[in-house]
C-alpha atoms as a PDB file:
ATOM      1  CA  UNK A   1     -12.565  16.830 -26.999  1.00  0.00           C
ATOM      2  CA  UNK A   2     -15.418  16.672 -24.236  1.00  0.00           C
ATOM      3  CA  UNK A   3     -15.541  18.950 -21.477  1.00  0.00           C
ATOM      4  CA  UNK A   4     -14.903  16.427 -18.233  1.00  0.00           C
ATOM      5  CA  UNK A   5     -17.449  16.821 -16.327  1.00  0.00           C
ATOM      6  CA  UNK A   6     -16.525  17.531 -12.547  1.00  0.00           C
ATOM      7  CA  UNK A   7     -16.409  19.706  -9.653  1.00  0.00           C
ATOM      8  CA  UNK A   8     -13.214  20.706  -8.562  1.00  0.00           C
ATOM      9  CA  UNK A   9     -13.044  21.398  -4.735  1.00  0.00           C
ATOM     10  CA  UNK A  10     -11.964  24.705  -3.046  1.00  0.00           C
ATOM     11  CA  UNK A  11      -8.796  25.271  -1.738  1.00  0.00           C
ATOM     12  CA  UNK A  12      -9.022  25.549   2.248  1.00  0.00           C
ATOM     13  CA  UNK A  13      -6.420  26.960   4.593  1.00  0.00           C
ATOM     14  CA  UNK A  14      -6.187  23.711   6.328  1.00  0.00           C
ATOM     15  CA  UNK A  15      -6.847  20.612   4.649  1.00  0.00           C
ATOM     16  CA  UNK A  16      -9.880  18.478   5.936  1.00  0.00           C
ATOM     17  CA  UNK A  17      -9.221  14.740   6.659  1.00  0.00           C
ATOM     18  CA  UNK A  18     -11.589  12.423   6.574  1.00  0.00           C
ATOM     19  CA  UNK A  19     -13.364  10.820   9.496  1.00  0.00           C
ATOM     20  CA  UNK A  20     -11.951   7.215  10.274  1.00  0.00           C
ATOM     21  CA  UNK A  21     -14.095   4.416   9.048  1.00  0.00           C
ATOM     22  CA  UNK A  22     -12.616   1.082  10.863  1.00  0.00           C
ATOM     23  CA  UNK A  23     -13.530  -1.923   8.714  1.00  0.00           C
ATOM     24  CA  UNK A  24     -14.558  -0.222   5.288  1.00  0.00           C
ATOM     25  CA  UNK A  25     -12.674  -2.607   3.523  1.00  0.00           C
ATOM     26  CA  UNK A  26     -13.528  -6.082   5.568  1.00  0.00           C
ATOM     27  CA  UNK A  27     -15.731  -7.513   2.707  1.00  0.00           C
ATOM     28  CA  UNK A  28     -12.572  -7.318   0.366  1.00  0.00           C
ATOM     29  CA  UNK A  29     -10.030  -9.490  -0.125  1.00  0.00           C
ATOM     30  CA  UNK A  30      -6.572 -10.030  -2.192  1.00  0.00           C
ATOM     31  CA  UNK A  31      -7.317 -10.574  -5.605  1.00  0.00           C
ATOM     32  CA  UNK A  32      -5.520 -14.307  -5.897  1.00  0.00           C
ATOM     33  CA  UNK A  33      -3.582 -15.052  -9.061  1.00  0.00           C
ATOM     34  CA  UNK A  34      -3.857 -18.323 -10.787  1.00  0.00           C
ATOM     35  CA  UNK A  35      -2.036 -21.610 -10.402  1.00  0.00           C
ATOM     36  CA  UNK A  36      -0.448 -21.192 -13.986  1.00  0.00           C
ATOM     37  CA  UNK A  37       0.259 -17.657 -13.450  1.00  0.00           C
ATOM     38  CA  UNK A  38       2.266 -18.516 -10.192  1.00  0.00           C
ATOM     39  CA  UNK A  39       3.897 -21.127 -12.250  1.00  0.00           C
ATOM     40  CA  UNK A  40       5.092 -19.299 -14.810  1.00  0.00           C
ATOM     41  CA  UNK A  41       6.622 -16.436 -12.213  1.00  0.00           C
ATOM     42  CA  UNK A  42       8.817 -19.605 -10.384  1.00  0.00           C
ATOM     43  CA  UNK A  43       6.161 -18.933  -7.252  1.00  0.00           C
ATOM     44  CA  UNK A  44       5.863 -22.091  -5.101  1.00  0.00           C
ATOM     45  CA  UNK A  45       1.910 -23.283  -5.386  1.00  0.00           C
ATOM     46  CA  UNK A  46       1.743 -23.591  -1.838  1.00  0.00           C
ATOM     47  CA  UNK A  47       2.795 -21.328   0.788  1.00  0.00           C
ATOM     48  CA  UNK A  48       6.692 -22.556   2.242  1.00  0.00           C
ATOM     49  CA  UNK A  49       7.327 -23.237   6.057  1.00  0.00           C
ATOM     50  CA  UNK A  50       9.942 -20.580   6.184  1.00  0.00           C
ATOM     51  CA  UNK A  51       8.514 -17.948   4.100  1.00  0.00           C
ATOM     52  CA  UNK A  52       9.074 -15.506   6.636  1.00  0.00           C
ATOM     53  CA  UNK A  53      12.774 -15.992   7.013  1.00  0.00           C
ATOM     54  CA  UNK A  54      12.924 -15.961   3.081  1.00  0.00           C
ATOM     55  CA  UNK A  55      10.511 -12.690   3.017  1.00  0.00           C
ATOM     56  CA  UNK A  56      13.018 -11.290   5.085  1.00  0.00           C
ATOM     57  CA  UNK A  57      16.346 -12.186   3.044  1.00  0.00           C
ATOM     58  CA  UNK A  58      15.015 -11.343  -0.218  1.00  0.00           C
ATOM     59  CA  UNK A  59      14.324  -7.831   1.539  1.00  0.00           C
ATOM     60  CA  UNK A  60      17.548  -7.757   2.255  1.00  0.00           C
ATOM     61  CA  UNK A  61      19.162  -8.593  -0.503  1.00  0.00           C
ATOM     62  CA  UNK A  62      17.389  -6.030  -2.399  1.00  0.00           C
ATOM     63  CA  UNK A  63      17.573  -3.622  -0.471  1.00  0.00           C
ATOM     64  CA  UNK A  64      21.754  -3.857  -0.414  1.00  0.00           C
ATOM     65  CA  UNK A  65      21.619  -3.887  -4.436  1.00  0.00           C
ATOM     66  CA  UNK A  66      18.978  -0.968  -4.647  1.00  0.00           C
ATOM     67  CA  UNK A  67      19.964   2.121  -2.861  1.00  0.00           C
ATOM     68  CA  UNK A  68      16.726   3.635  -3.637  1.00  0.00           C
ATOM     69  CA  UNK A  69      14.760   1.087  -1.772  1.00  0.00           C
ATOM     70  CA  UNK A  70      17.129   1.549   0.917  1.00  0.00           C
ATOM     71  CA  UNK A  71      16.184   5.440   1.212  1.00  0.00           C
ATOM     72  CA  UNK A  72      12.597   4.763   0.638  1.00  0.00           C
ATOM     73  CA  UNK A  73      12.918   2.232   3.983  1.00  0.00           C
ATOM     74  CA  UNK A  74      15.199   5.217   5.820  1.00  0.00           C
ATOM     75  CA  UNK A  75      12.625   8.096   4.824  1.00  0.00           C
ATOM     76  CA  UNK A  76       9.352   6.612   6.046  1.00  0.00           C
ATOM     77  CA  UNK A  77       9.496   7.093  10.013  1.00  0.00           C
ATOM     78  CA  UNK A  78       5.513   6.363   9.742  1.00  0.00           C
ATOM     79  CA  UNK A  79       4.546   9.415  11.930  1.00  0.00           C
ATOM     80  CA  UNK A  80       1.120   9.458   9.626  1.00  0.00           C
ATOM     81  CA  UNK A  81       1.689  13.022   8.195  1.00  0.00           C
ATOM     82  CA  UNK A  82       1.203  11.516   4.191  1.00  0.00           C
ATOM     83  CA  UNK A  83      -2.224  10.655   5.600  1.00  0.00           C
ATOM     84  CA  UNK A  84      -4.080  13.833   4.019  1.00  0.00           C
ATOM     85  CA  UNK A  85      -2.485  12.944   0.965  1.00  0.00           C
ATOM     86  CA  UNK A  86      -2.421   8.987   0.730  1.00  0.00           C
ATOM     87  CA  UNK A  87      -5.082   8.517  -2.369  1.00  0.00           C
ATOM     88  CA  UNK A  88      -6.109   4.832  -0.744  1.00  0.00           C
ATOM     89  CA  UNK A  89      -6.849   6.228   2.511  1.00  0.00           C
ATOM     90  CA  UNK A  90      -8.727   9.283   1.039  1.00  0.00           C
ATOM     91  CA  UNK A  91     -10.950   6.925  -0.604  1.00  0.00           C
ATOM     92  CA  UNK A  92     -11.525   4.236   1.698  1.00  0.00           C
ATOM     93  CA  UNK A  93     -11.242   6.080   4.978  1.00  0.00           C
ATOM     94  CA  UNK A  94     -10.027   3.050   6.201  1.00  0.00           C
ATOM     95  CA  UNK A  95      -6.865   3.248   8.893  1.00  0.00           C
ATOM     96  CA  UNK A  96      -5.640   0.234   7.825  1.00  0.00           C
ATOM     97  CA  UNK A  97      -5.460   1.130   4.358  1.00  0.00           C
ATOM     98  CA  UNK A  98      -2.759   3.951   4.594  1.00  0.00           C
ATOM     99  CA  UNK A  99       1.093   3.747   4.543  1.00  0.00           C
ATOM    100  CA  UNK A 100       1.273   4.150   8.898  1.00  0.00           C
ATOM    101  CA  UNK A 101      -1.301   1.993   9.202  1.00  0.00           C
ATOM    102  CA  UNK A 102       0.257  -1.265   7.110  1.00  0.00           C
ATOM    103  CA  UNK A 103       3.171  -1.455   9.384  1.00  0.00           C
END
């Protein structure tokens, strides 16, 4: 097996987050899935006047069958403390693209 080939970084008493970069991910966008995949997943093709309200409801739903989901909604008071340790925001620098900064 090869040797990888990488640096790994040293351990400091305080951990170093990155500087903000506001708009590092503008020039992307969602990556849209087919017609026929939509289909095939019972997705309408075009976007419903109430999807909000439905949005909402399925949430709901969910989240009164799945007690995990309902911890994982109860856990997250988004006080921006996972920042340091958020993978997409490390990579991006981007506020927007961290867990706090989707709400």
């Amino acid at each position: 097996m090869a040797k990888a080939d990488f640096e790994t970084p040293e351990l400091q008493e305080y951990v170093e987050v990155p500087e903000l970069v506001a708009g590092t991910m503008a020039h992307l966008s969602p990556f849209v899935a087919k017609p026929d995949h939509n289909t095939d997943l019972n997705f309408p093709g075009e976007l419903v006047d109430d999807w909000h309200d439905k949005a909402i409801a399925k949430l709901d739903d969910l989240r009164s069958r799945f007690r995990s989901l309902q911890v994982y909604l109860d856990s997250c008071v988004k006080c921006g403390s996972c920042t340091d340790k958020c993978h997409y925001f490390l990579g991006t620098k981007d506020p927007k693209n961290m867990p706090v900064g989707r709400q």
